[in-house]
Every structure is written in structure tokens, then in C-alpha cells.
C-alpha atoms as a PDB file:
ATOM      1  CA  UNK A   1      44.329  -5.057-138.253  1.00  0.00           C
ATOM      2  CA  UNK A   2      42.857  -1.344-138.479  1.00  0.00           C
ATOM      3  CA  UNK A   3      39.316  -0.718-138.943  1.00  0.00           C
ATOM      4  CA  UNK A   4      39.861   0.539-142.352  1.00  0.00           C
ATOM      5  CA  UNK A   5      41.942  -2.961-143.289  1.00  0.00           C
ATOM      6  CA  UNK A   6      39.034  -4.819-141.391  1.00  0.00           C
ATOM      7  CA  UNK A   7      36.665  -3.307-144.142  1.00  0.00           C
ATOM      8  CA  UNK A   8      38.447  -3.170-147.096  1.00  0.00           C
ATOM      9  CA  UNK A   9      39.053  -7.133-146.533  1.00  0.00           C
ATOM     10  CA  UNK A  10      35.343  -7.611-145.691  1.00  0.00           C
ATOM     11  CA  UNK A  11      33.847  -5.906-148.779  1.00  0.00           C
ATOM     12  CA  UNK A  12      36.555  -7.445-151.384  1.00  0.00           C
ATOM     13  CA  UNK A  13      35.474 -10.859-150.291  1.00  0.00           C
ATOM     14  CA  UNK A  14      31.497  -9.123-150.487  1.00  0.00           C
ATOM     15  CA  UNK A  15      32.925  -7.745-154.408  1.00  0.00           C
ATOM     16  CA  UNK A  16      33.947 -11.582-155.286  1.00  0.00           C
ATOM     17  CA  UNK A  17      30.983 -13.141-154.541  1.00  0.00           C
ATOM     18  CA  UNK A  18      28.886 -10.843-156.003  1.00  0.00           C
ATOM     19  CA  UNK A  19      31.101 -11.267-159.535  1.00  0.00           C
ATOM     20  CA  UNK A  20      30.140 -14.768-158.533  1.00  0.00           C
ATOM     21  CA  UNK A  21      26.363 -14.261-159.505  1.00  0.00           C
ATOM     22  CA  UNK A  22      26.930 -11.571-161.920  1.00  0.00           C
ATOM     23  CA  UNK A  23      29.048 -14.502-163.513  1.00  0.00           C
ATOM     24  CA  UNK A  24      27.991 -17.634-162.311  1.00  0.00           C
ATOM     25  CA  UNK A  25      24.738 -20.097-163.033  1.00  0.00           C
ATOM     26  CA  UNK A  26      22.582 -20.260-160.687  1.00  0.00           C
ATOM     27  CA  UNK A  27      23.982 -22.808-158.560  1.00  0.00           C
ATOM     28  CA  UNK A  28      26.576 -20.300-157.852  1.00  0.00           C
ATOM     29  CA  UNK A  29      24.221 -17.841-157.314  1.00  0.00           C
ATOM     30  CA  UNK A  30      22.624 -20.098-154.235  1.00  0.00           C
ATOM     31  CA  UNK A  31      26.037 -21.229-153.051  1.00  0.00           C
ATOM     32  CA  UNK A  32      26.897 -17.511-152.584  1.00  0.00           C
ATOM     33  CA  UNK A  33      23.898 -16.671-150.788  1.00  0.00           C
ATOM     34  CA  UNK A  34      25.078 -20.030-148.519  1.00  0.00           C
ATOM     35  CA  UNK A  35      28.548 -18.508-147.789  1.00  0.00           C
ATOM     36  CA  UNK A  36      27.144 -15.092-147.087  1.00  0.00           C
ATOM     37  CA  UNK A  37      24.862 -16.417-144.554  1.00  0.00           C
ATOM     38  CA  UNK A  38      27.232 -18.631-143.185  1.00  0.00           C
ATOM     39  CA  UNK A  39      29.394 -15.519-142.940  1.00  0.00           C
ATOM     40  CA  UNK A  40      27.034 -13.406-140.761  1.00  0.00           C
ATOM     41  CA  UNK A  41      26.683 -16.666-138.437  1.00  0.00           C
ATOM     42  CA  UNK A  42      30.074 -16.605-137.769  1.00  0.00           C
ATOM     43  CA  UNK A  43      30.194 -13.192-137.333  1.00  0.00           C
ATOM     44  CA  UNK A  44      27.776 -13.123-134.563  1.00  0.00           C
ATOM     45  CA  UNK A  45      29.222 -15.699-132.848  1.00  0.00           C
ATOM     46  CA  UNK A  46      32.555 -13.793-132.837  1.00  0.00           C
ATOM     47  CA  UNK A  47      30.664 -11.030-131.629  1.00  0.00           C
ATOM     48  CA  UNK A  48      29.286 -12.882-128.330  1.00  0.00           C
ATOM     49  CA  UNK A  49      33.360 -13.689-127.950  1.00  0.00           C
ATOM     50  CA  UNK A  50      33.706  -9.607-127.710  1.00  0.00           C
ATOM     51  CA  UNK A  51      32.148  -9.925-123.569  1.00  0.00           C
ATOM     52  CA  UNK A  52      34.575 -14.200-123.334  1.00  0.00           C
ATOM     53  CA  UNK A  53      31.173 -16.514-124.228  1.00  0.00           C
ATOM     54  CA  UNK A  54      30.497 -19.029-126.680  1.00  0.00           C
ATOM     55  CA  UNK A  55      27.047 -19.122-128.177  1.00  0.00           C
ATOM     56  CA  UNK A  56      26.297 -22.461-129.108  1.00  0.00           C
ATOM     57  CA  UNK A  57      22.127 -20.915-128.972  1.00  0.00           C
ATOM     58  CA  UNK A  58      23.181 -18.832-132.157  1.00  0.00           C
ATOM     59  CA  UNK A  59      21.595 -21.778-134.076  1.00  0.00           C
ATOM     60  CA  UNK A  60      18.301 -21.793-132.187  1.00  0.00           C
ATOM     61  CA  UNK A  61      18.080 -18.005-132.956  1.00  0.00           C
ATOM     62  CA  UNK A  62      18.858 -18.690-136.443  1.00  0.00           C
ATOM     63  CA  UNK A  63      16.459 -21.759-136.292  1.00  0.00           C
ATOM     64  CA  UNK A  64      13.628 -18.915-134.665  1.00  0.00           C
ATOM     65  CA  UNK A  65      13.816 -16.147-137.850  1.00  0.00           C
ATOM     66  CA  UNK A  66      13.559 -19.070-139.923  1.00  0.00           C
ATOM     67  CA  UNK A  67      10.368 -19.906-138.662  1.00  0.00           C
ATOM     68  CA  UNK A  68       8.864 -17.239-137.997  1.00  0.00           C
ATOM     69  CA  UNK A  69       8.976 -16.184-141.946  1.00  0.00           C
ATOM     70  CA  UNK A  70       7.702 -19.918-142.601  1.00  0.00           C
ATOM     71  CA  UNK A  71       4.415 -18.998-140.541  1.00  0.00           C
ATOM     72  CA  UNK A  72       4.243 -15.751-141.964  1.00  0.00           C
ATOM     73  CA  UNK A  73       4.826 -16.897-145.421  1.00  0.00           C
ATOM     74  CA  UNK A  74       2.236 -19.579-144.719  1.00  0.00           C
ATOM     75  CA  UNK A  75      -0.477 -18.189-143.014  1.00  0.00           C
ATOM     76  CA  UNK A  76      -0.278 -14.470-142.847  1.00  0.00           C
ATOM     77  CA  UNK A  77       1.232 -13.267-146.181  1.00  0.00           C
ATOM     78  CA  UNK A  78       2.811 -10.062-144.541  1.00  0.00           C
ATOM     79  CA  UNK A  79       4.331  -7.602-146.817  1.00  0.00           C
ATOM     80  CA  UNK A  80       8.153  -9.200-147.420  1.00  0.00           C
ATOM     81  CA  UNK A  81      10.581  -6.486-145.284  1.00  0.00           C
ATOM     82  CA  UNK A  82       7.662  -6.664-142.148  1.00  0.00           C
ATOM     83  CA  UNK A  83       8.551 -10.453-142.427  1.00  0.00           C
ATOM     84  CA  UNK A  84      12.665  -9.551-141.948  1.00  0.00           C
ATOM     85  CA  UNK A  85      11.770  -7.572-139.750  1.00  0.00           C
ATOM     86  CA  UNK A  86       9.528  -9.560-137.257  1.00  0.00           C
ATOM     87  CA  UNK A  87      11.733 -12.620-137.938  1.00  0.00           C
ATOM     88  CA  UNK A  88      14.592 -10.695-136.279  1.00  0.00           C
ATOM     89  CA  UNK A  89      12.312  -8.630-133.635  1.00  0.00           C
ATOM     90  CA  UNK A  90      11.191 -12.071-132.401  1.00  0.00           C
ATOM     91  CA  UNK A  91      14.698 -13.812-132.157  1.00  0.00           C
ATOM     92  CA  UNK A  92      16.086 -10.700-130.236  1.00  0.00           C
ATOM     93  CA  UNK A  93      13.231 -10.776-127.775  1.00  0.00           C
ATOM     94  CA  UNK A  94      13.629 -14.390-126.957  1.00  0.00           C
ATOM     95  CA  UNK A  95      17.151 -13.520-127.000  1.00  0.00           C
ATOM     96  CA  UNK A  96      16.630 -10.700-124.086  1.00  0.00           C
ATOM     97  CA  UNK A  97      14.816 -13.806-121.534  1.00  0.00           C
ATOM     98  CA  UNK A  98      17.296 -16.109-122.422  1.00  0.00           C
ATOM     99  CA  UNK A  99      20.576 -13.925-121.828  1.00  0.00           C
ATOM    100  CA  UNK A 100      19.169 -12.464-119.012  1.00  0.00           C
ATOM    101  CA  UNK A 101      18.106 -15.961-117.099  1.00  0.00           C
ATOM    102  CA  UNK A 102      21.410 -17.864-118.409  1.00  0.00           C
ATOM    103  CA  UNK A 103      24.520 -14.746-118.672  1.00  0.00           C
ATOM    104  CA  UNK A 104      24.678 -15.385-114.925  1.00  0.00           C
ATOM    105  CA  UNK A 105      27.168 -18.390-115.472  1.00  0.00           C
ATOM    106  CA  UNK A 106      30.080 -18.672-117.812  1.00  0.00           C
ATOM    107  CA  UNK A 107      32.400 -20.432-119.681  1.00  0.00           C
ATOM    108  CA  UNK A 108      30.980 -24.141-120.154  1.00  0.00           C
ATOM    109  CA  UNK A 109      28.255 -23.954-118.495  1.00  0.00           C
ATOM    110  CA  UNK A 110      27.000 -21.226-120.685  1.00  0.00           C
ATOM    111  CA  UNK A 111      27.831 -22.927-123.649  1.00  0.00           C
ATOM    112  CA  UNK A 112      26.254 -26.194-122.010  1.00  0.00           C
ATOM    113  CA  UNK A 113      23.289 -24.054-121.764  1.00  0.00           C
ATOM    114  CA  UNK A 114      23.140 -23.091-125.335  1.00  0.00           C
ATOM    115  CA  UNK A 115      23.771 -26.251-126.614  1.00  0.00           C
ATOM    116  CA  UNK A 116      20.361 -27.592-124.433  1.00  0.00           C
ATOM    117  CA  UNK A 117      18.214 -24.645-125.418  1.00  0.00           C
ATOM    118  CA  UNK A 118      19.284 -25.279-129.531  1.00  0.00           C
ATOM    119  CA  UNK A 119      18.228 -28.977-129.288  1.00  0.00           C
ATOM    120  CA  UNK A 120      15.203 -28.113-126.818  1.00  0.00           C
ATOM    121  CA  UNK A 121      13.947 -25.809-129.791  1.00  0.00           C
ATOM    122  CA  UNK A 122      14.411 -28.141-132.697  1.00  0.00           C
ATOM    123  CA  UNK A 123      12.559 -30.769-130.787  1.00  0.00           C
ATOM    124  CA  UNK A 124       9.653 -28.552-130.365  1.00  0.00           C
ATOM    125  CA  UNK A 125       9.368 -27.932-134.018  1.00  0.00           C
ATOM    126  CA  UNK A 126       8.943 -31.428-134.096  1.00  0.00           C
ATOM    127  CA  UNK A 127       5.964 -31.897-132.013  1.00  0.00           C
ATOM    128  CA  UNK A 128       4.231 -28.523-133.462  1.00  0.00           C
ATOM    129  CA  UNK A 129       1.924 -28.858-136.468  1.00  0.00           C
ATOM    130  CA  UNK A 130       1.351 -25.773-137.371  1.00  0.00           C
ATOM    131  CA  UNK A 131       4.854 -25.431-137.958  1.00  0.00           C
ATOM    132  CA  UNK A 132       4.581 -29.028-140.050  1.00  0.00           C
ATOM    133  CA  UNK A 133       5.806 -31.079-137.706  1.00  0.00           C
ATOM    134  CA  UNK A 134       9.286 -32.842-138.811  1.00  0.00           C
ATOM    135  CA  UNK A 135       8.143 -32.424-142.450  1.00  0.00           C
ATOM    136  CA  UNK A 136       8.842 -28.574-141.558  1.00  0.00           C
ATOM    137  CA  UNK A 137       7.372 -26.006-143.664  1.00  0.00           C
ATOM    138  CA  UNK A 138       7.400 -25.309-147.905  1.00  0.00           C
ATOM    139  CA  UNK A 139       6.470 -22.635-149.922  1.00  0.00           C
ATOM    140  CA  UNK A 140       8.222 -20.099-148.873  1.00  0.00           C
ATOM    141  CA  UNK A 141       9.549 -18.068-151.679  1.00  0.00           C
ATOM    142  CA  UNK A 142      10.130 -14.395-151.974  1.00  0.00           C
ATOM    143  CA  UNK A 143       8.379 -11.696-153.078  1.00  0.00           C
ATOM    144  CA  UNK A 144       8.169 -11.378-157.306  1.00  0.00           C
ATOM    145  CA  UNK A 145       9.358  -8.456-157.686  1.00  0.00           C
ATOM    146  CA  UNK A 146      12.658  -9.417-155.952  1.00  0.00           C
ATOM    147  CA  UNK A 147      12.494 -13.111-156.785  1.00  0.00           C
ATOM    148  CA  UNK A 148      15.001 -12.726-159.990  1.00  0.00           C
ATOM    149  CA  UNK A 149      17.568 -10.111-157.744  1.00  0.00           C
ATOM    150  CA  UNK A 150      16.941 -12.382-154.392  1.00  0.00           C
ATOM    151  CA  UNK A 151      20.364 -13.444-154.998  1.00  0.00           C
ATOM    152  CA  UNK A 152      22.011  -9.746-154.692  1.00  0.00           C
ATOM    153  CA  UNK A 153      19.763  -8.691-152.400  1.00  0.00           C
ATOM    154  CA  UNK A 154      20.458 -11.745-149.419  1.00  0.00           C
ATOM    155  CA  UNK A 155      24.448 -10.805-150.240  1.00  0.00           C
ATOM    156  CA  UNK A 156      24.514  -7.585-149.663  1.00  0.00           C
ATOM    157  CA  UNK A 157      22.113  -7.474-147.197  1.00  0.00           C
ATOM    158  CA  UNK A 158      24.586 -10.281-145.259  1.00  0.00           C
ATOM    159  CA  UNK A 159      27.520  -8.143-145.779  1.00  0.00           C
ATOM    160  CA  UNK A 160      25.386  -5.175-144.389  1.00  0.00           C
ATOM    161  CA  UNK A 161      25.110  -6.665-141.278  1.00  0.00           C
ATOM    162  CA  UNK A 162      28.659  -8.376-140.933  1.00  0.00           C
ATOM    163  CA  UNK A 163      29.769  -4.526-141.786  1.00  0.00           C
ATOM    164  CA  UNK A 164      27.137  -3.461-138.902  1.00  0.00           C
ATOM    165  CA  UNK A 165      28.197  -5.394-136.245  1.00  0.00           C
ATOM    166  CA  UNK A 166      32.222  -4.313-137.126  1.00  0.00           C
ATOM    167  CA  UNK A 167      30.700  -0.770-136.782  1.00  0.00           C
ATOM    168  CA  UNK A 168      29.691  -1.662-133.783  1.00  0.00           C
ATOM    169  CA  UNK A 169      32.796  -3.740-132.533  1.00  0.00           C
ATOM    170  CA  UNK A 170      34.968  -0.641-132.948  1.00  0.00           C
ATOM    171  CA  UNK A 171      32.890   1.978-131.659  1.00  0.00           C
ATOM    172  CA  UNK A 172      32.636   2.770-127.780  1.00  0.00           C
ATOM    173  CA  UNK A 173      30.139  -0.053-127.199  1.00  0.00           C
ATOM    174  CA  UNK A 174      32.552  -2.899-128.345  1.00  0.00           C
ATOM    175  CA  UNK A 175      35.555  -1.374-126.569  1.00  0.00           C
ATOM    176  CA  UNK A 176      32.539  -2.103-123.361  1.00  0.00           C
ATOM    177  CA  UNK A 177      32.509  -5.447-124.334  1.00  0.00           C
ATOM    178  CA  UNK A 178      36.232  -6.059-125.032  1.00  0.00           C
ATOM    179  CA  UNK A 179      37.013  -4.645-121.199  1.00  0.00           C
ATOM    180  CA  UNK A 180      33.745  -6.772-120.054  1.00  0.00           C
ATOM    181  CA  UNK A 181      35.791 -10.044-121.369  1.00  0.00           C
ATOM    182  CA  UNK A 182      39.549  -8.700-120.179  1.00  0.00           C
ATOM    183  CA  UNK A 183      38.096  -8.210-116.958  1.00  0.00           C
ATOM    184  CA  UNK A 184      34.587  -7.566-116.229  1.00  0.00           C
ATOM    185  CA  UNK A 185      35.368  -6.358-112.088  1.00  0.00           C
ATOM    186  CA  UNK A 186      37.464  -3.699-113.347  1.00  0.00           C
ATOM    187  CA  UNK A 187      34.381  -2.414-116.017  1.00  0.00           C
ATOM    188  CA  UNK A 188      31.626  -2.880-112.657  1.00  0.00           C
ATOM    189  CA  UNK A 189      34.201  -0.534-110.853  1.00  0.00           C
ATOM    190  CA  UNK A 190      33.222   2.750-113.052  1.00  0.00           C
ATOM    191  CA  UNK A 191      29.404   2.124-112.604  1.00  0.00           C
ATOM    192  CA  UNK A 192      28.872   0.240-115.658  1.00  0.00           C
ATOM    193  CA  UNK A 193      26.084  -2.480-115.411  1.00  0.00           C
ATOM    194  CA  UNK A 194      28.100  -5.634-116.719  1.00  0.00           C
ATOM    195  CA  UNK A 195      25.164  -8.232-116.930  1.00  0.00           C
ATOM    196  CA  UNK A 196      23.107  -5.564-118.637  1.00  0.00           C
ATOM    197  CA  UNK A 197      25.565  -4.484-121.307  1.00  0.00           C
ATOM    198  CA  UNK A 198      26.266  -8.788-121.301  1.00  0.00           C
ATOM    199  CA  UNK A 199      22.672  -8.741-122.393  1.00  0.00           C
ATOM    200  CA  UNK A 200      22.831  -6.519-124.570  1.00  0.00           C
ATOM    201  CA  UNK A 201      25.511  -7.769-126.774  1.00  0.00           C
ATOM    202  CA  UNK A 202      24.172 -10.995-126.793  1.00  0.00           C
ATOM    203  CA  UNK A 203      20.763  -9.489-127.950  1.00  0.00           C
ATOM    204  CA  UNK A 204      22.246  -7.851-130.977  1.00  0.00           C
ATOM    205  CA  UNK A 205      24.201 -11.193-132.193  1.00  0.00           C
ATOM    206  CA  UNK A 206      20.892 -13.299-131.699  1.00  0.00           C
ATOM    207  CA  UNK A 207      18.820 -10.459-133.376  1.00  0.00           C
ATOM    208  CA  UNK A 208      21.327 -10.843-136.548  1.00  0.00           C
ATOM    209  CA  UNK A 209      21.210 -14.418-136.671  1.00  0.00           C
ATOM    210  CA  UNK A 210      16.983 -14.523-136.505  1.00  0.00           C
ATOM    211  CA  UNK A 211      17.383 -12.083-139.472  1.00  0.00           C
ATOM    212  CA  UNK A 212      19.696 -13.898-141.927  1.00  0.00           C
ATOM    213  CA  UNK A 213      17.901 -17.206-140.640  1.00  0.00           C
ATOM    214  CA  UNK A 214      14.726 -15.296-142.274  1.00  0.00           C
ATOM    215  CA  UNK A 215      16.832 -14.957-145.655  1.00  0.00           C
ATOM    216  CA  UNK A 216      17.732 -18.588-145.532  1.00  0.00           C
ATOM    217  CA  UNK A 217      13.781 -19.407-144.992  1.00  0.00           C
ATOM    218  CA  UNK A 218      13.639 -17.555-147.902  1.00  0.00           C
ATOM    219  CA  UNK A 219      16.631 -18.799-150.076  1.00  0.00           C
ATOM    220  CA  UNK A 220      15.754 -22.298-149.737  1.00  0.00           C
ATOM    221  CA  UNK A 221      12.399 -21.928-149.982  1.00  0.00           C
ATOM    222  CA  UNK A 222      12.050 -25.353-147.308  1.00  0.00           C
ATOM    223  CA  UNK A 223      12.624 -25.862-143.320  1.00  0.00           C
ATOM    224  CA  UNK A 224      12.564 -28.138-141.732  1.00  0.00           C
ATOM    225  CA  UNK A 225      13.716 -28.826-137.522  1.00  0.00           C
ATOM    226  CA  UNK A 226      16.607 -30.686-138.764  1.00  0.00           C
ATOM    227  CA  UNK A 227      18.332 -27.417-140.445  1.00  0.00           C
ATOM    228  CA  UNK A 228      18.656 -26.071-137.040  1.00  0.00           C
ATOM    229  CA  UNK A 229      20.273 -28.328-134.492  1.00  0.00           C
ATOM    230  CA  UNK A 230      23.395 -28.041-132.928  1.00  0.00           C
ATOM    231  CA  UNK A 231      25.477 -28.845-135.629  1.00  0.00           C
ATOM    232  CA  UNK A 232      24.951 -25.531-137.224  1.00  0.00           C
ATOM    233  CA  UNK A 233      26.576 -24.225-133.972  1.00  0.00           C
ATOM    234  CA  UNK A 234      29.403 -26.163-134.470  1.00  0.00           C
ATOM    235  CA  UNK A 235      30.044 -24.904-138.239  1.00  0.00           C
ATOM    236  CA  UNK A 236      29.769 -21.889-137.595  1.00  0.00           C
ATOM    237  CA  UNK A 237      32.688 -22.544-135.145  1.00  0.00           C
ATOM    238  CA  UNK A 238      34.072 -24.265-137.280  1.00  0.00           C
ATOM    239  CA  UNK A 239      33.839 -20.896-140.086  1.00  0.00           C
ATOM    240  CA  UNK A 240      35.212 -18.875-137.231  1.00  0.00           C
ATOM    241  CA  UNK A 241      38.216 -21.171-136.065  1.00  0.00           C
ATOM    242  CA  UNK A 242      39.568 -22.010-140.016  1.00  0.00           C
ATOM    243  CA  UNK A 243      39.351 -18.024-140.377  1.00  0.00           C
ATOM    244  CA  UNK A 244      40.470 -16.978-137.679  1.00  0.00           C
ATOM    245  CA  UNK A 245      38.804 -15.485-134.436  1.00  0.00           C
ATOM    246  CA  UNK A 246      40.948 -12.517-134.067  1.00  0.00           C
ATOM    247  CA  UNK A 247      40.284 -10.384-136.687  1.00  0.00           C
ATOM    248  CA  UNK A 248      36.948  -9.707-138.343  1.00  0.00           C
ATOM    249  CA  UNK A 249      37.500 -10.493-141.452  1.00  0.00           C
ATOM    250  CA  UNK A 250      38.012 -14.595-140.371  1.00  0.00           C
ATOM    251  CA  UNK A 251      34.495 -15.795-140.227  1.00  0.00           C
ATOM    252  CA  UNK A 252      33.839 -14.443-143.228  1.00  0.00           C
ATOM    253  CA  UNK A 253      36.976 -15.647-145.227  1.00  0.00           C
ATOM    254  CA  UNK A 254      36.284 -19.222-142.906  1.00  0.00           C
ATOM    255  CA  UNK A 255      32.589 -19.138-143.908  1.00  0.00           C
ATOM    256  CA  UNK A 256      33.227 -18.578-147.899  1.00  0.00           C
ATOM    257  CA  UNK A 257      36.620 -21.163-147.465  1.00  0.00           C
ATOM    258  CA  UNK A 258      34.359 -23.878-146.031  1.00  0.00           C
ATOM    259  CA  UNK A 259      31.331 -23.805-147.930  1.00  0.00           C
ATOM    260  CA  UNK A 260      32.768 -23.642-151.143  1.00  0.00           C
ATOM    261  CA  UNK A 261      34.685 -26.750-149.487  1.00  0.00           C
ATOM    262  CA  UNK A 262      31.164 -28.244-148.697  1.00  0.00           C
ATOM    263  CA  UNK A 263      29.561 -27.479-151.760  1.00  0.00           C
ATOM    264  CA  UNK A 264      32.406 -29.304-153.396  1.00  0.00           C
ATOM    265  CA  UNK A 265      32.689 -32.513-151.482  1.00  0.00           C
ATOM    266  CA  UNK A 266      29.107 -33.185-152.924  1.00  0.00           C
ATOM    267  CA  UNK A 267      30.594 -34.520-155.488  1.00  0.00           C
ATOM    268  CA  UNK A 268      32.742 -37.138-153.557  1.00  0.00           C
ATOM    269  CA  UNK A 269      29.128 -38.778-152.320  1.00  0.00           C
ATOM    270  CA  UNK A 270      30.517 -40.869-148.627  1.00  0.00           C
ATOM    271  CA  UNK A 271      33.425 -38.497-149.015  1.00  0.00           C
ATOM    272  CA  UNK A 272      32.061 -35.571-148.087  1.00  0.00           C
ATOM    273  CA  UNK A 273      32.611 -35.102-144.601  1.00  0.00           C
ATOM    274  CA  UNK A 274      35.910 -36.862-144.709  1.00  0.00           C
ATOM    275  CA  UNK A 275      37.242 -33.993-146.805  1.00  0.00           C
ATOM    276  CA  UNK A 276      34.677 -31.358-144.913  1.00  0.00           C
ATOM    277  CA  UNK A 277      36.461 -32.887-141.401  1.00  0.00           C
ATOM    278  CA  UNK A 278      39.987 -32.818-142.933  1.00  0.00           C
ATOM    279  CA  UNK A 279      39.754 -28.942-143.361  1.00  0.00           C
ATOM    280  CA  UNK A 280      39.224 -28.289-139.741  1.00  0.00           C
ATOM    281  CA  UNK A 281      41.864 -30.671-138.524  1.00  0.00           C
ATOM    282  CA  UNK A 282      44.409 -28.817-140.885  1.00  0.00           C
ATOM    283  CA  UNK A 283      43.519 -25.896-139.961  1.00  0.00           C
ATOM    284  CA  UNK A 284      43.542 -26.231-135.982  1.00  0.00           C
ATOM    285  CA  UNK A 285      46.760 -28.403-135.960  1.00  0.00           C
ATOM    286  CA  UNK A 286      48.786 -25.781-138.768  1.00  0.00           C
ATOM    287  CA  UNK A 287      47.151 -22.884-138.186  1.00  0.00           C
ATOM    288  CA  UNK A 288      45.917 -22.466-134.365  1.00  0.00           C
ATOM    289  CA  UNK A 289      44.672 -18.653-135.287  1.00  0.00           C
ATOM    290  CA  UNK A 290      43.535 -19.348-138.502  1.00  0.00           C
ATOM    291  CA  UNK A 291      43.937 -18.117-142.220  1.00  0.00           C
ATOM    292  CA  UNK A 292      44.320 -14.551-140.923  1.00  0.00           C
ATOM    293  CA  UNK A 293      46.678 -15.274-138.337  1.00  0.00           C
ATOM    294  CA  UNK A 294      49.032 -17.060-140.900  1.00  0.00           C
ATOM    295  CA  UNK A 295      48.653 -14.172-142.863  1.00  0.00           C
ATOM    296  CA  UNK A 296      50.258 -11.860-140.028  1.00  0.00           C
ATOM    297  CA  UNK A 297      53.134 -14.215-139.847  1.00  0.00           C
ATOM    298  CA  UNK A 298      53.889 -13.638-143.565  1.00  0.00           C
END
């Protein structure tokens, strides 16, 4: 797909959920907010696939900007865009020490890696009491002025970002990473630094996924460590495989698929992950590049 294709597909799935709080109760308002996050998730964890890793930490940075507007909200009472804003500066810092000690292997071991430092974080929630222990932390709401527009503001903020990092993906920079993952000796041969620019990708994924982990802080108003283990790694996978990982606009139409999937299964009580499950196996068995790949076919 063009770049233009990439973005009219991302903002007419951005158009239909917003119809779906202009429209909706406000259930559907929440579940919207869910798929956009979701959707940015996904996104950045396609983006680490721009330089050939897998980011299974993407949930520990998530897990990071949560908590870092759960203090704030708590026990500093910062103005509300400071809060995004240190929530994101914080999981792109601990980003930059993490890429830089652990982008020196690959493949599994990276992912291996990830996976370790995403349960090694939720466990130290755990034992931290300013941070409420496993009880997590409550209260955090937004500000009032944007409490009854939260909704519209976490969406298109989302979609902001997913539209960001696409920017981003098609410009000079991403065509670094694309050649970095191709083959990274060949990009090293014309004096580019390869572990720095590695770094530097990963940065900007973790940095996005500290910020929308602030918005769900503030969406759901609760945290707590067990929101942030590595099974939010593995749906966010899971958003980027039923999508499809080659085009953009996959995590995004995976994210939006699976939630409203999720949100559905509720319903079905001991059922839930049977039919949550069942999606995934579909999709991987029938459709190995996803909902966008069977849409090339066509």
C-alpha cells in the first residue's frame, strides 16, 4: 500500500470509532478508547519490526506511563498534559538503558529479554507501597474540564500517534530502519551507526507506549501490576498478527477486530477466551498475513 492508502485506511477506521461515541452510550465510548489504545500498542510493536525485533518489553513501557500518572495523580497533582508528558519522557528514558544494554543480541534472545524485564517490572510494583502494592493505585481520573470529552480526546490523541509513527515509517528515518532489518552490514558500510539508530527506534516505540499507557491510567481510572504483565505483549501480537504485520493499517484494524471481539465474549462468562483464542487460530491458520493481506489477494 501507498502512504496516502496507508492513511486514508488509518483515519476511516479513526472516523468510525469516533461516530462510535458521538453515537454510542458510554460503554461504547470506553470500549473505543480500549481499541484505540490497543491500536497504538500494536503499532509500536510493528514499529520495533521496522530494524527485525520483537518487543515483548512494550508492555513494561506501557506498564511505566501508567504509573507514573498514578503517582502523579496521587501525590503530586501536576497540571494534566505535564503528566502525558512525563509519563512518556520517563518510559523513553528507561527505554534508552534498556535498548542500549540489551539491542546487542537478537532474535529470541531479545525477545527472551523483554519478556524477563516485563515480568521483572510487574513484580516490583508488587513489592512497592507507594505504588499500592498489588492493590495498585485508584483515583486517577482526569482533569474536569476534559472529563466529559476524555473520550474524544484519548481517540484522537491515539490516532495522532499511530499517524506519527507512519510519518515516521515513510520518511528517511524508517527507510534506515527497513535497510537496518534487510541487512544491517550493508547500512554499517555507509557510516551509519546501526546500534545507535537500533536505539533509537526502539526509544520512540517505548516512548509511545509510556504515553498511551498514561491515557489508559487515566481511562480506567485503576492500576494495578496485574494490567501489565506479559500477556499484554502477547495481545498486542496478537492485534498485529490478525491485522496483518505488513501494512500499517493491520494493528489497528487487528486491535479494533479483537477488542470488539473481547468486549463481546463478556457476555459468554467461561467462554470468553475460547472465542477470544478461536480468533487467533483462524486467523494464523486462514490468513498467515492477516486481514490486510487477504485483502490484497481480493
Amino acid at each position: 500500500m501507498t502512504k496516502r492508502k496507508d492513511l486514508a485506511g488509518i483515519l476511516l477506521i479513526a472516523a468510525a470509532l469516533l461516530c462510535g461515541i458521538a453515537f454510542g452510550g458510554s460503554y461504547a465510548g470506553n470500549l473505543v478508547v480500549w481499541m484505540s489504545i490497543a491500536a497504538v500498542l500494536a503499532t509500536s510493536l510493528r514499529f520495533v519490526l521496522l530494524i527485525g525485533e520483537l518487543n515483548f518489553a512494550t508492555a513494561a513501557f506501557f506498564g511505566l506511563g501508567a504509573y507514573c500518572t498514578g503517582y502523579i495523580a496521587n501525590y503530586l497533582e501536576l497540571p494534566f498534559l505535564l503528566t502525558l508528558l512525563f509519563s512518556a519522557a520517563l518510559a523513553l528514558a528507561a527505554s534508552v538503558v534498556f535498548g542500549f544494554i540489551t539491542l546487542r543480541v537478537k532474535g529470541p534472545y531479545f525477545l527472551l529479554i523483554g519478556f524477563a524485564f516485563t515480568e521483572a517490572m510487574r513484580i516490583l510494583y508488587t513489592r512497592i507501597d507507594v505504588l499500592g502494592g498489588n492493590s495498585g493505585l485508584v483515583g486517577i481520573f482526569p482533569p474536569q474540564w476534559l472529563d466529559a470529552h476524555y473520550q474524544y480526546f484519548a481517540t484522537v490523541l491515539c490516532f495522532a500517534l499511530v499517524l506519527a509513527l507512519l510519518r515516521i515509517e515513510h520518511s528517511n528515518l524508517g527507510r534506515v530502519f527497513v535497510a537496518i532489518r534487510d541487512n544491517e552490514h550493508v547500512v554499517r558500510s555507509v557510516g551509519i551507526p546501526v546500534f545507535a539508530v537500533k536505539v533509537l527506534c526502539f526509544a520512540i516505540a517505548s516512548a509511545v507506549a509510556g504515553l498511551v499507557g498514561s491515557l489508559h491510567a487515566y481511562a480506567n481510572n485503576v492500576i494495578s501490576p496485574l494490567d501489565f504483565g506479559f500477556m499484554l505483549s502477547t495481545f498486542a501480537l496478537a492485534y498485529l498478527k490478525v491485522g496483518g504485520e505488513d501494512s500499517p493499517i493491520g494493528p489497528v484494524l487487528g486491535a479494533t477486530l479483537l477488542v470488539g471481539i473481547a468486549s463481546y465474549a463478556q457476555s459468554l462468562g467461561g467462554s470468553e477466551h475460547i472465542l477470544y483464542g478461536l480468533a487467533i487460530v483462524v486467523s494464523v491458520l486462514f490468513m498467515p498475513k492477516g486481514l490486510m493481506g487477504l485483502g490484497r489477494k481480493s
